[in-house]
Protein backbone atom coordinates (compact mmCIF):
# COMPACT_ATOMS: atom_id res chain seq x y z
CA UNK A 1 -12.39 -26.38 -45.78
CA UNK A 2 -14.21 -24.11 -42.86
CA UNK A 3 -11.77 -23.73 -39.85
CA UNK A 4 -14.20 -25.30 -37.64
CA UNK A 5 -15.60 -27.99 -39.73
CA UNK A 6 -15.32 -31.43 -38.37
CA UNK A 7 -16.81 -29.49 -34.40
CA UNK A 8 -20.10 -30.31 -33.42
CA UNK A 9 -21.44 -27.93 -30.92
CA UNK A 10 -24.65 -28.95 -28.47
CA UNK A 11 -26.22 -25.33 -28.05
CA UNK A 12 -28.62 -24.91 -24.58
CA UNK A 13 -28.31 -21.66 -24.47
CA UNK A 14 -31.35 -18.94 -24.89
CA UNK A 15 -31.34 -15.34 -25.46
CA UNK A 16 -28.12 -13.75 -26.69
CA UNK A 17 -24.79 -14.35 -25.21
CA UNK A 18 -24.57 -18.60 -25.48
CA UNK A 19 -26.36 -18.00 -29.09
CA UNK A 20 -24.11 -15.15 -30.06
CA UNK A 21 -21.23 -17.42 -29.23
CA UNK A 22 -22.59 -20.54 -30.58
CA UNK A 23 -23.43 -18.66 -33.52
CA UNK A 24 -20.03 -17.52 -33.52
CA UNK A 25 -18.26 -20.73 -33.89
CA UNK A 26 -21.44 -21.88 -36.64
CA UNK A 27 -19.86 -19.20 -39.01
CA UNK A 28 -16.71 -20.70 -38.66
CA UNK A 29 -17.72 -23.60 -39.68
CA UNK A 30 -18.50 -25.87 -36.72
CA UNK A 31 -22.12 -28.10 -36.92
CA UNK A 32 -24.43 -26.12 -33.83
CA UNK A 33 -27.21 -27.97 -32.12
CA UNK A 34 -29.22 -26.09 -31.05
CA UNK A 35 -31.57 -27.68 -27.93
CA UNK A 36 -34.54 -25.26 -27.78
CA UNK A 37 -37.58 -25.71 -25.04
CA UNK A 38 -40.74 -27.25 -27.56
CA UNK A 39 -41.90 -23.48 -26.80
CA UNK A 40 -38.68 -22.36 -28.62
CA UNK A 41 -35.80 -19.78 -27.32
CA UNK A 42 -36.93 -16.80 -25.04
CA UNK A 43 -35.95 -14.44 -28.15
CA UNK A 44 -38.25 -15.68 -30.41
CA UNK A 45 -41.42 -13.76 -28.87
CA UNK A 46 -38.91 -10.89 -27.95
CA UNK A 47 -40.72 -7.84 -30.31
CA UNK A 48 -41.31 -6.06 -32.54
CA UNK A 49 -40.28 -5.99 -34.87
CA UNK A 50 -41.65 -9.32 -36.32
CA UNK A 51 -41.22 -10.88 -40.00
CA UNK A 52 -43.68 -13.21 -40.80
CA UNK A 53 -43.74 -14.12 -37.42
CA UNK A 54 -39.78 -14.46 -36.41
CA UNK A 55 -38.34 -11.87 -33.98
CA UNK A 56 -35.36 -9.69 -35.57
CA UNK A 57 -33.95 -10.60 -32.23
CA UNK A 58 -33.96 -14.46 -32.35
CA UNK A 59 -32.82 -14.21 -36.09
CA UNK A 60 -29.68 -12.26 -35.80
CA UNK A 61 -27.83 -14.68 -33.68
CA UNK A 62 -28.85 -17.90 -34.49
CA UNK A 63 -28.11 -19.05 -37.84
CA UNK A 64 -26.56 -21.93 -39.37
CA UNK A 65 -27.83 -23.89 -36.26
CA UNK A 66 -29.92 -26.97 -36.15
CA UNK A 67 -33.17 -26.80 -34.45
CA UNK A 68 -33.92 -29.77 -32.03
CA UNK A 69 -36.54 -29.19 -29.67
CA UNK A 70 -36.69 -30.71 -26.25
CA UNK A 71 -38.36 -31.01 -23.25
CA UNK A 72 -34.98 -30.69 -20.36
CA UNK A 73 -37.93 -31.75 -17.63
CA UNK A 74 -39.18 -35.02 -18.97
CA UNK A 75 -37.01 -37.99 -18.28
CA UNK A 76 -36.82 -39.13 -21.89
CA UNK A 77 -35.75 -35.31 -22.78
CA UNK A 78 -32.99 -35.56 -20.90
CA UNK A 79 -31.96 -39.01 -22.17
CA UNK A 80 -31.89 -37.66 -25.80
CA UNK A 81 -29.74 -34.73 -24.62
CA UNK A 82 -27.33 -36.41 -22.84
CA UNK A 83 -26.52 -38.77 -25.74
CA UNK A 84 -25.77 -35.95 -27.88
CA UNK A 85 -23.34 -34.55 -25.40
CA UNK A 86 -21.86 -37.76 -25.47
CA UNK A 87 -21.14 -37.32 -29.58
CA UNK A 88 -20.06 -33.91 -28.96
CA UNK A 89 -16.77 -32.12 -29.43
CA UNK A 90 -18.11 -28.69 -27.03
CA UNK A 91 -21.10 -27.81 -25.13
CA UNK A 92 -22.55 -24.36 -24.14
CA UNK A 93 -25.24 -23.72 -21.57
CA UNK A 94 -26.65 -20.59 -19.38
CA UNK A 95 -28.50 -22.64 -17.11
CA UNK A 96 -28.12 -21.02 -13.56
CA UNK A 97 -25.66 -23.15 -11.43
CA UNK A 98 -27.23 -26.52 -10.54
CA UNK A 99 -29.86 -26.54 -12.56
CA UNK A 100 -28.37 -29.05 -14.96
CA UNK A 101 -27.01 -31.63 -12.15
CA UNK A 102 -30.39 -33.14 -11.60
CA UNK A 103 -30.73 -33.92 -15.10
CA UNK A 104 -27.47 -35.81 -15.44
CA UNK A 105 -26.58 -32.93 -17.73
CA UNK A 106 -23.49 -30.88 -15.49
CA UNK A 107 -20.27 -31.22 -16.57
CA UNK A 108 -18.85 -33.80 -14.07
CA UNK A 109 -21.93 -36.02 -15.31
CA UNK A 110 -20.85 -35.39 -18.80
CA UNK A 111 -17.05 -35.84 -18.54
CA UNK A 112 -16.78 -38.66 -17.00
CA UNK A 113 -18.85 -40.12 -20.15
CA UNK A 114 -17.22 -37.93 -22.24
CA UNK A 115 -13.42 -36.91 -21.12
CA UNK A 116 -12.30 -35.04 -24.29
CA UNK A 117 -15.99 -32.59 -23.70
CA UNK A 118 -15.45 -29.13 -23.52
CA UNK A 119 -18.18 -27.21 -21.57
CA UNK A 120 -18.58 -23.77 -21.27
CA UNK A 121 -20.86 -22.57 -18.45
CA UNK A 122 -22.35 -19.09 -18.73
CA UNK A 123 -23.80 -16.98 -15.60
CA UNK A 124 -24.55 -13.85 -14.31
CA UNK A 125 -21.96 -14.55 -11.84
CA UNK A 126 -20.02 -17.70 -11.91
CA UNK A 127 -20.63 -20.54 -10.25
CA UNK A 128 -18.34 -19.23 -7.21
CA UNK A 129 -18.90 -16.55 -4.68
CA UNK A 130 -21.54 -15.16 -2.97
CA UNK A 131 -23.69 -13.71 -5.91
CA UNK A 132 -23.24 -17.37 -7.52
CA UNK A 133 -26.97 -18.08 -6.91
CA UNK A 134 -28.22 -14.54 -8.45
CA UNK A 135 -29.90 -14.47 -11.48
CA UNK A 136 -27.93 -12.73 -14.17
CA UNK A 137 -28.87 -10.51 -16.92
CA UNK A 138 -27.66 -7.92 -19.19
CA UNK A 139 -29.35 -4.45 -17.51
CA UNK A 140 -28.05 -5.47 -14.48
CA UNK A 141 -24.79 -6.48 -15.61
CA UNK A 142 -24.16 -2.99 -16.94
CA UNK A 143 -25.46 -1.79 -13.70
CA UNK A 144 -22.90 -3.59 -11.54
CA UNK A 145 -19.91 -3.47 -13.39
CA UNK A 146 -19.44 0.33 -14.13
CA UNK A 147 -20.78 0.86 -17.60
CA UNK A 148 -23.51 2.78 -16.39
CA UNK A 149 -21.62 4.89 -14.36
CA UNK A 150 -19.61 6.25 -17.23
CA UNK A 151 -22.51 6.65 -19.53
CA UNK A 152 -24.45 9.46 -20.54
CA UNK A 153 -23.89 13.06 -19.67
CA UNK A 154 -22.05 14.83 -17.16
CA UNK A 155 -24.38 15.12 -13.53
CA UNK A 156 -26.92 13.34 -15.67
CA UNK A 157 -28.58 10.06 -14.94
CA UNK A 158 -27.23 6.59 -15.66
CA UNK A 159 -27.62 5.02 -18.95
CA UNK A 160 -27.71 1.79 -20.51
CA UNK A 161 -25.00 0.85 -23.35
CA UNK A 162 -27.66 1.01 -25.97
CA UNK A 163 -27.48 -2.66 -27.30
CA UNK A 164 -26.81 -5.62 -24.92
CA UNK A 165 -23.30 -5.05 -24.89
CA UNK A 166 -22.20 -7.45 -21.55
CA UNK A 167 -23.99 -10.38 -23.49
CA UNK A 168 -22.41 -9.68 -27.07
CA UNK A 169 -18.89 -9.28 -25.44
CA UNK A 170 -19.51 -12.80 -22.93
CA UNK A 171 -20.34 -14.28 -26.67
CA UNK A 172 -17.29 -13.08 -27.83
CA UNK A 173 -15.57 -14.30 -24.54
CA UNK A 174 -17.05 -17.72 -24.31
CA UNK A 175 -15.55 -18.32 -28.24
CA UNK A 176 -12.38 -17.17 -27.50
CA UNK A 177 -12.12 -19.80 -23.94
CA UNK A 178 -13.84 -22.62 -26.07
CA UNK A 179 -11.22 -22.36 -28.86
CA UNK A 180 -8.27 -22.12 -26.28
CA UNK A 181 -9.64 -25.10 -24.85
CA UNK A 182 -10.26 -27.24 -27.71
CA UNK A 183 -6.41 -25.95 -28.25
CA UNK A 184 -5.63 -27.31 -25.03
CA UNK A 185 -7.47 -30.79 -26.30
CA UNK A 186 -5.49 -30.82 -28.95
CA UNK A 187 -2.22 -31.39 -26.97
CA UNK A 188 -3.51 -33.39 -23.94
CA UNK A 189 -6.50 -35.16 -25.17
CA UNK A 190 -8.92 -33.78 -22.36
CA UNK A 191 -11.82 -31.05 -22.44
CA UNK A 192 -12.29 -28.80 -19.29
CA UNK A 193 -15.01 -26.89 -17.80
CA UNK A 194 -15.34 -23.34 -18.74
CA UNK A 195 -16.86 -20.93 -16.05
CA UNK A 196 -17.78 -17.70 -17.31
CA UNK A 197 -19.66 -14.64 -15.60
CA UNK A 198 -21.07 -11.67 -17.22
CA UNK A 199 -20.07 -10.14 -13.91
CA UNK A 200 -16.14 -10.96 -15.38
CA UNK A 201 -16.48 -9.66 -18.33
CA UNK A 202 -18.37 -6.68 -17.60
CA UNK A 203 -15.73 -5.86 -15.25
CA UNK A 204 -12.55 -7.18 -17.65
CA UNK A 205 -13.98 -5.25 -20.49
CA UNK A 206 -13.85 -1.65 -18.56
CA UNK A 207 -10.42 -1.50 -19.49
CA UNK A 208 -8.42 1.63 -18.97
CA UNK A 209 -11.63 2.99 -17.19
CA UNK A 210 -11.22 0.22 -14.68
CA UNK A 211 -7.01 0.47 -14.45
CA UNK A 212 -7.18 4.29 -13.82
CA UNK A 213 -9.45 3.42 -10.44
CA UNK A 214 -7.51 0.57 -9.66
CA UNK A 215 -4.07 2.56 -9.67
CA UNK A 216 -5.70 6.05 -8.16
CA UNK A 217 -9.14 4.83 -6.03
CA UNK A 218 -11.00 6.98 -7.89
CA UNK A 219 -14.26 6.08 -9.77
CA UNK A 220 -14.23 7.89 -12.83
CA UNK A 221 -17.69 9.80 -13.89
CA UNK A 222 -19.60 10.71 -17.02
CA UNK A 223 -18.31 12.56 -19.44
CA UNK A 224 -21.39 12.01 -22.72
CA UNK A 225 -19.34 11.44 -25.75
CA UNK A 226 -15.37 12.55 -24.54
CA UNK A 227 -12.70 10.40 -23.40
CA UNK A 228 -11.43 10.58 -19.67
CA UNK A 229 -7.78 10.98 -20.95
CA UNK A 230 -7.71 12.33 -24.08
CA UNK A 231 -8.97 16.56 -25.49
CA UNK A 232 -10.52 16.76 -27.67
CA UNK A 233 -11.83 13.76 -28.46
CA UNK A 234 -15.59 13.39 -28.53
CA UNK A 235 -18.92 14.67 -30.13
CA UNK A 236 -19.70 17.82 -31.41
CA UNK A 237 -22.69 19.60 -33.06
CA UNK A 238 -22.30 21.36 -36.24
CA UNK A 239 -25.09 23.23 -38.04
CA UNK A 240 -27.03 20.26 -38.92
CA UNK A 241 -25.65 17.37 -37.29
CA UNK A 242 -22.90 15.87 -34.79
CA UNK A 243 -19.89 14.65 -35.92
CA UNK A 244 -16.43 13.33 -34.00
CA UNK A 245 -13.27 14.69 -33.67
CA UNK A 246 -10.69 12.77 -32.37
CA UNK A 247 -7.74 14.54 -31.99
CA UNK A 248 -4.93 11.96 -30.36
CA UNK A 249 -2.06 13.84 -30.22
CA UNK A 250 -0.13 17.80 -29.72
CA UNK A 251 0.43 17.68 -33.80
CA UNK A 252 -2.90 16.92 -34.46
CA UNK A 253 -4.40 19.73 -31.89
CA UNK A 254 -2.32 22.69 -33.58
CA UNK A 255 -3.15 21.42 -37.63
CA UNK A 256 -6.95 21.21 -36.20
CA UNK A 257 -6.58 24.75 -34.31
CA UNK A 258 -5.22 26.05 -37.79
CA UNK A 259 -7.72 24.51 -39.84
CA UNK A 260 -10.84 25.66 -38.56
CA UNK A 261 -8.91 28.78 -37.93
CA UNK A 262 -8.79 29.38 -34.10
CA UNK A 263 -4.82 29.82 -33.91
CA UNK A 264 -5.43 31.58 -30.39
CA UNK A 265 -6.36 28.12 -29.36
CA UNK A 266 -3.45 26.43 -31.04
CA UNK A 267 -1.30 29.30 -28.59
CA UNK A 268 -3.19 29.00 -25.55
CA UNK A 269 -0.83 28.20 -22.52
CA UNK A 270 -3.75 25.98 -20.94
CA UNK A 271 -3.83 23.55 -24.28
CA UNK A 272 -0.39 23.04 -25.00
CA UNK A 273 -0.28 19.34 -24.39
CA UNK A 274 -2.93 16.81 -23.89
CA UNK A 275 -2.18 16.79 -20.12
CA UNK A 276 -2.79 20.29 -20.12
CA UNK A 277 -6.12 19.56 -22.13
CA UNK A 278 -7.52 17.45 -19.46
CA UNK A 279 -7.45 19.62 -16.67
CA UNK A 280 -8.34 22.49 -19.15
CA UNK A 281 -11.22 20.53 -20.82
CA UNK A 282 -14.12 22.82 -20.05
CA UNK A 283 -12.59 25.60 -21.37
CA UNK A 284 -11.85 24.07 -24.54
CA UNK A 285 -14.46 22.25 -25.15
CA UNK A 286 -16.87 25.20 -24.80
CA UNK A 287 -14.48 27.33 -27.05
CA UNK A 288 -14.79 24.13 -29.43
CA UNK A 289 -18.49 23.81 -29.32
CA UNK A 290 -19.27 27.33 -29.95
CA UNK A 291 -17.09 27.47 -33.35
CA UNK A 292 -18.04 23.98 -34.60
CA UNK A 293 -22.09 25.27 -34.30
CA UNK A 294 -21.72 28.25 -36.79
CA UNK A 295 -20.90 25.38 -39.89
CA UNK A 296 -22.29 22.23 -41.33
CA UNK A 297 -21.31 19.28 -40.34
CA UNK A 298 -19.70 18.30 -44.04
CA UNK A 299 -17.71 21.35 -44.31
CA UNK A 300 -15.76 20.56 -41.00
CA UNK A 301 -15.48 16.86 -41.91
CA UNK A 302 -13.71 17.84 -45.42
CA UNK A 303 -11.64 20.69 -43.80
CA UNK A 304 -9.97 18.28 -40.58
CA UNK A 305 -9.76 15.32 -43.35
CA UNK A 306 -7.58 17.48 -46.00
CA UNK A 307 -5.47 18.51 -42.82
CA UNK A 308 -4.99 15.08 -41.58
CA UNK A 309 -7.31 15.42 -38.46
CA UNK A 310 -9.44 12.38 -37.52
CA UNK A 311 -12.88 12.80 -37.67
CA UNK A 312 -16.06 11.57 -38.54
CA UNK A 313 -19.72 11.72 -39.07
CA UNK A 314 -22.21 10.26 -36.35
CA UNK A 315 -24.45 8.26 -38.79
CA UNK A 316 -27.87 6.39 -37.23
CA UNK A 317 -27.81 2.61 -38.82
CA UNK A 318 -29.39 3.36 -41.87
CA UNK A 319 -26.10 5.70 -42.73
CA UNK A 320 -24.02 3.19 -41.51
CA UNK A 321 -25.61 0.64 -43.60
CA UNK A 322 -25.70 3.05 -46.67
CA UNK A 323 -22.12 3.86 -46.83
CA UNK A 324 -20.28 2.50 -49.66
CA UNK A 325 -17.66 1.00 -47.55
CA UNK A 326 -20.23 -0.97 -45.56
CA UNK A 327 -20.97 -2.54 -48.80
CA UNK A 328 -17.74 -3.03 -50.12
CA UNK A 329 -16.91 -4.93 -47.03
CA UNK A 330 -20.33 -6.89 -47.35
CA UNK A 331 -21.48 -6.13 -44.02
CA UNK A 332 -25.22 -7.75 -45.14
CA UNK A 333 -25.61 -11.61 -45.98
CA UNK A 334 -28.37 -12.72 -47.05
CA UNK A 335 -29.73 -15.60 -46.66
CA UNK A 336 -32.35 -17.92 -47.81
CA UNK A 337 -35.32 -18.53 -45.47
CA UNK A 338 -37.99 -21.57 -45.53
CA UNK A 339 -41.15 -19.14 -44.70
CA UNK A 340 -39.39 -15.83 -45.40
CA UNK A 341 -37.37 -16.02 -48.82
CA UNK A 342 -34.54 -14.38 -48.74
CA UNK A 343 -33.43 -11.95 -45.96
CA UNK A 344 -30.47 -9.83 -44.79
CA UNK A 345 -28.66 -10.80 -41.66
CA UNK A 346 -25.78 -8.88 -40.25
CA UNK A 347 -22.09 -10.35 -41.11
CA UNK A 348 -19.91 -11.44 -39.02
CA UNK A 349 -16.44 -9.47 -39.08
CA UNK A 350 -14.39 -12.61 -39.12
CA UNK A 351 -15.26 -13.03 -42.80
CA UNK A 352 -12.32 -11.44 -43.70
CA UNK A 353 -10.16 -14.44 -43.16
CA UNK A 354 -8.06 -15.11 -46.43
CA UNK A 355 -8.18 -18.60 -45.73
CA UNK A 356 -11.01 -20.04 -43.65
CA UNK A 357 -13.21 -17.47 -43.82
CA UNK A 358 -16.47 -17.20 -41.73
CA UNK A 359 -19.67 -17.61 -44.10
CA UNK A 360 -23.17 -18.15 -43.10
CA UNK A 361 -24.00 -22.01 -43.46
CA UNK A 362 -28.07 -21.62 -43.41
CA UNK A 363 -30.75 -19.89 -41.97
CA UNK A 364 -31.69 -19.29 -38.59
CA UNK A 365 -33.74 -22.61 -37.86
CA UNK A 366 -37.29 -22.99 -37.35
CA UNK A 367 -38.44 -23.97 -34.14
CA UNK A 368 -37.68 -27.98 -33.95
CA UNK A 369 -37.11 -27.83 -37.81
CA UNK A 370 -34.28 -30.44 -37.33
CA UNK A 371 -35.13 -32.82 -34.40
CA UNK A 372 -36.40 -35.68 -36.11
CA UNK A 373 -32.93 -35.50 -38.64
CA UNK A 374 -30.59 -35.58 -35.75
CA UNK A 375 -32.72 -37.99 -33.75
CA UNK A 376 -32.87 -40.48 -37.18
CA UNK A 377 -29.32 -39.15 -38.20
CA UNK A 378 -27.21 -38.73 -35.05
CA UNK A 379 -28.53 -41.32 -32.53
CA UNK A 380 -30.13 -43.60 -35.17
CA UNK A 381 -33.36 -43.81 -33.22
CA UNK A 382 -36.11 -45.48 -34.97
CA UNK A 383 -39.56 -43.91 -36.02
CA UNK A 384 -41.56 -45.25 -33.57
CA UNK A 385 -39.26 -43.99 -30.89
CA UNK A 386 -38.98 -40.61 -32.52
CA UNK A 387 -43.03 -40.67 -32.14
CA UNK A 388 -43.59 -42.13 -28.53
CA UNK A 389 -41.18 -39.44 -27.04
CA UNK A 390 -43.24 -36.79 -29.54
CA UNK A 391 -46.61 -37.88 -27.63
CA UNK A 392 -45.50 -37.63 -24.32
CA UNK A 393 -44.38 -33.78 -24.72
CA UNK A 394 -40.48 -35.39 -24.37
CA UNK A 395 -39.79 -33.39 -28.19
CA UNK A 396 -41.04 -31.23 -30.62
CA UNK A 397 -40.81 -32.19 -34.40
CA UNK A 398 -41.48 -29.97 -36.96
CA UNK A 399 -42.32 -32.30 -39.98
């Protein structure tokens, strides 16, 4: 039995942190609903690259979901939604705050229908303060909350985490509150409202970076590839490629000084200890860079292995793919696909499980593919229902 199986999820989220959650919980095993516009989810236009017409983006966080497609502006739209919420164990929107209210479809209009509903909210910003109103998104996430400011290269201009990396982590978030609270439901019989930012969790996931300003008022800066408390410990170029070096501790800075034999460096007054690192790390890291340049990468990555040094190679996704442990761990499902055939879709890391294990359940769903099943199946509406809200623009059915 799947850990989640039994939860029914009611999905009106678009883009990538409500579907990266939602997805999230469909791996574990949970039935997703997945409410799209009759124009379908942002993502699916969001390219290239295309295959046979679906967006890499749309398909790598939404399957295993159901496809119902509906109008949230007609009347009779809203009506459908709302009585799925009603047979629903969680629901996950991205609406900005309000939007849903006029529709019937916020959570005080929902609970009091449906007590035991837990409903997580995600925003740019919450739906308190003064930026509550603000349209959120993931650029300007990173923006706000610091990321940018400690990305990239010393004196060098800001830049962007290169994937959407606020939105993945609010996915991650969101999961995380909605199985706490369906914990909580558990125990007292009653859902709650979730309220979460990407403003929070931009901010919540700066971590140490964030703590060292917070105890000394000091913003820290860019630094590329290093780490603000820890020498060396970042990117270097060898011959014919970077690789890292992490070295975490004094025992691992002398066996790496002896291995790629600069013992001057191992004696050096100004490297003794990783404090003394820090406020030395020019000096060593230019001493560093200069002898890693004269070798290939390979030959540096065998010699710091054998002598118990951490480092690694910097591999594009093709490498990473490539490597033997990727596939050992099967990092790659595939799946089976109704206009595609088979394709790959990147795992998700909770498959590891020993006993409920996360597994993909289907495909990522055509647009509407499943509105007239859970219309017929869920709410048991007739045929000729199912077609008058069809010709008014309330739905979209696929078949």
């Amino acid at each position: 039995m799947r850990s989640l199986q039994g939860l029914t999820v009611l999905d009106l989220t678009r883009v990538l942190a409500g579907p990266f959650c939602t997805q999230t919980l469909s791996d574990l095993g949970a039935t997703v609903w997945k409410v799209e516009p009759p124009w379908g989810d942002d993502t699916r236009v969001w390219g290239p690259p295309f295959v046979g017409g679906e967006s890499a983006y749309y398909l790598s966080t939404n399957r295993g979901k159901q496809s119902i497609a509906v109008n949230l502006k007609s009347r009779r739209g809203q009506a459908v939604v709302r009585e799925l919420a009603l047979r629903a164990d969680v629901l996950v929107e991205n609406f900005k705050p309000g939007d849903l209210a006029g529709a019937g479809l916020d959570y005080d209009s929902l609970a009091s229908l449906n007590p035991g509903l837990v409903y997580a909210s995600i925003t740019g910003f919450g739906h308190t303060g003064p930026r509550a109103d603000e349209p959120g998104y993931d650029l300007a996430l990173q923006g706000m909350t610091g990321i940018m400011s400690v990305t990239g290269e010393p004196g060098g201009p800001p830049v962007r985490v290169g994937v959407a990396w606020i939105d993945v982590l609010t996915g991650l978030v969101a999961a995380v509150g909605i199985l706490a609270a369906l914990r909580d439901r558990d125990r007292r019989g009653q859902g709650q409202h979730l309220d979460l930012s990407l403003f929070d969790v931009g901010l919540m996931c700066m971590a140490n970076q964030a703590q060292g300003y917070l105890l000394t008022g000091a913003p820290p800066g860019r630094l590329g590839s290093a780490h603000p408390q820890i020498v060396p410990y970042q990117a270097f170029q060898a011959l014919d490629g970077w690789f890292i070096l992490a070295v975490g501790n004094d025992g691992q800075y002398q066996k790496m000084t002896q291995v790629i034999g600069q013992a001057a460096l191992g004696a050096d007054a100004r490297f003794q200890t990783n404090a003394d690192r820090v406020c030395n790390r020019e000096a060593l890291v230019d001493a560093l860079a200069a002898v890693f340049a004269a070798r290939n990468r390979d030959e540096w990555l065998r010699a710091l292995k054998t002598a118990g040094v951490p480092a690694s190679p910097v591999w594009d996704l093709h490498e990473a793919f490539a490597d033997p442990h990727a596939q050992a761990r099967d990092v790659i499902w595939k799946v089976g696909h109704p206009t595609l055939g088979e394709i790959p879709l990147v795992a998700s890391a909770l498959q590891h499980m020993r006993g409920t294990p996360a597994a993909p359940v289907a495909h990522p769903p055509l647009l509407g593919e499943h509105t007239r099943a859970i219309l017929q199946g869920v709410l048991g509406m007739p045929p000729e229902e199912i077609a008058s809200l069809e010709a008014e623009g309330a739905i979209l059915s696929r078949d």
